[in-house]
Protein backbone atom coordinates (compact mmCIF):
# COMPACT_ATOMS: atom_id res chain seq x y z
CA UNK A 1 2.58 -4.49 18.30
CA UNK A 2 4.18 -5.86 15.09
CA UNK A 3 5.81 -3.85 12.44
CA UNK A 4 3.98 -5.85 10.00
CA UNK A 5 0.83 -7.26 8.30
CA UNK A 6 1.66 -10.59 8.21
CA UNK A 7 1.85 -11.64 11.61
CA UNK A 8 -1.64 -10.26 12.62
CA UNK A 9 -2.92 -11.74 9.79
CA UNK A 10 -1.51 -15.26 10.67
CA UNK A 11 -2.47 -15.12 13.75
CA UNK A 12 -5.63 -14.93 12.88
CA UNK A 13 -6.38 -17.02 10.21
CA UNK A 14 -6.78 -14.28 7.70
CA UNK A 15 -4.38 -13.26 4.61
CA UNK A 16 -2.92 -10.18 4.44
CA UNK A 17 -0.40 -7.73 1.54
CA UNK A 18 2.48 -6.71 2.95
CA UNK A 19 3.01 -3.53 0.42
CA UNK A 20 6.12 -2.58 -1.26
CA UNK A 21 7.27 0.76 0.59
CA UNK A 22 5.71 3.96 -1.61
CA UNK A 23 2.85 1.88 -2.68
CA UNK A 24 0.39 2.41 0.36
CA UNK A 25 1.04 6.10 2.19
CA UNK A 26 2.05 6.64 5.66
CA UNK A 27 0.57 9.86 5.75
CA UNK A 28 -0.57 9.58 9.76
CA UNK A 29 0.79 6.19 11.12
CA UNK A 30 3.71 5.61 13.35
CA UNK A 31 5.37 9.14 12.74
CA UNK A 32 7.77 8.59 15.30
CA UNK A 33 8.72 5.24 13.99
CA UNK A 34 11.65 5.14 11.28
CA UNK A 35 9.60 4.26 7.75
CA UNK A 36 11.41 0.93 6.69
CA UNK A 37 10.36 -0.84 10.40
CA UNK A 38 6.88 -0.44 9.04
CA UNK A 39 4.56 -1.63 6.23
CA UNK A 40 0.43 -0.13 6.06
CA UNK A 41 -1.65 -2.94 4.58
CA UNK A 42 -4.99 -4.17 3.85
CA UNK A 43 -6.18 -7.85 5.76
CA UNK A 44 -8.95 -9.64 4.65
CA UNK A 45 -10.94 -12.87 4.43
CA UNK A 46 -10.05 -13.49 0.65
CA UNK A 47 -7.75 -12.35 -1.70
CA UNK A 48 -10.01 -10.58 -3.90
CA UNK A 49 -11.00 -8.96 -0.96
CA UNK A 50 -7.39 -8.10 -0.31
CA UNK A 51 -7.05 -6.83 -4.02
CA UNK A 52 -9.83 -4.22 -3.44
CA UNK A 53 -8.59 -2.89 -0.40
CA UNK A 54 -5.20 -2.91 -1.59
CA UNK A 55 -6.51 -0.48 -4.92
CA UNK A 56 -8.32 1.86 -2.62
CA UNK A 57 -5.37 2.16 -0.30
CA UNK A 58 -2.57 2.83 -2.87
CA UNK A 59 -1.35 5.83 -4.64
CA UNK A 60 0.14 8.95 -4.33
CA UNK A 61 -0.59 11.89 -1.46
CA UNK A 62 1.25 14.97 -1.78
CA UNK A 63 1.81 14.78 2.25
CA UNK A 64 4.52 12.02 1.86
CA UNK A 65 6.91 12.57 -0.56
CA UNK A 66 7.82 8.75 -0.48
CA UNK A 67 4.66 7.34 -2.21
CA UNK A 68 4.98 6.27 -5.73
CA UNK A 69 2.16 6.31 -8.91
CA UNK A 70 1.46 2.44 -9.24
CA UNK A 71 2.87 1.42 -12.44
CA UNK A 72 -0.17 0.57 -13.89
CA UNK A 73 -1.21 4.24 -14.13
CA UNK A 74 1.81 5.58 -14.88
CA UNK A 75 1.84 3.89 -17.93
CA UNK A 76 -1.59 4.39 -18.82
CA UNK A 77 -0.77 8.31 -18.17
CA UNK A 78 2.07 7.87 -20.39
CA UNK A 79 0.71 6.45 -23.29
CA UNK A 80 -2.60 9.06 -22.55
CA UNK A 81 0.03 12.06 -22.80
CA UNK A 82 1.77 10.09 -25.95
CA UNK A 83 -1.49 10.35 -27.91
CA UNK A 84 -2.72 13.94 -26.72
């Protein structure tokens, strides 16, 4: 098993996002498996494929406190609370 996208994807002739920790939930993989050995991400045949997955996999959830808001919405939401 790797601890990583990349080498599955490689192996396989496919590409693959290895996600910056935060980005992409853990919530449910590997829980006895310290967080930084391990990276959740989305393989595909293209890269715009990987750029959908990669949008429907990110973003907060309240059951790991380690995810991060993606910085493109965070600064949409702050501008959004700057005009309201």
């Amino acid at each position: 098993m790797s601890p990583s996208v990349r080498g599955p994807a490689a192996d396989t002739g496919i590409a693959s996002i290895k996600p910056t920790h935060g980005r992409v939930p853990m919530t449910g993989h590997f829980p006895a498996v310290p967080r930084r050995w391990w990276h959740a991400g989305p393989m595909a045949r293209s890269v715009r494929d990987l750029r959908l997955a990669l949008s429907l996999m990110e973003g907060p959830d309240v059951a790991d406190p380690y995810t991060v808001v993606p910085a493109a919405e965070a600064s949409a939401e702050s501008e959004t609370s700057a005009q309201g």
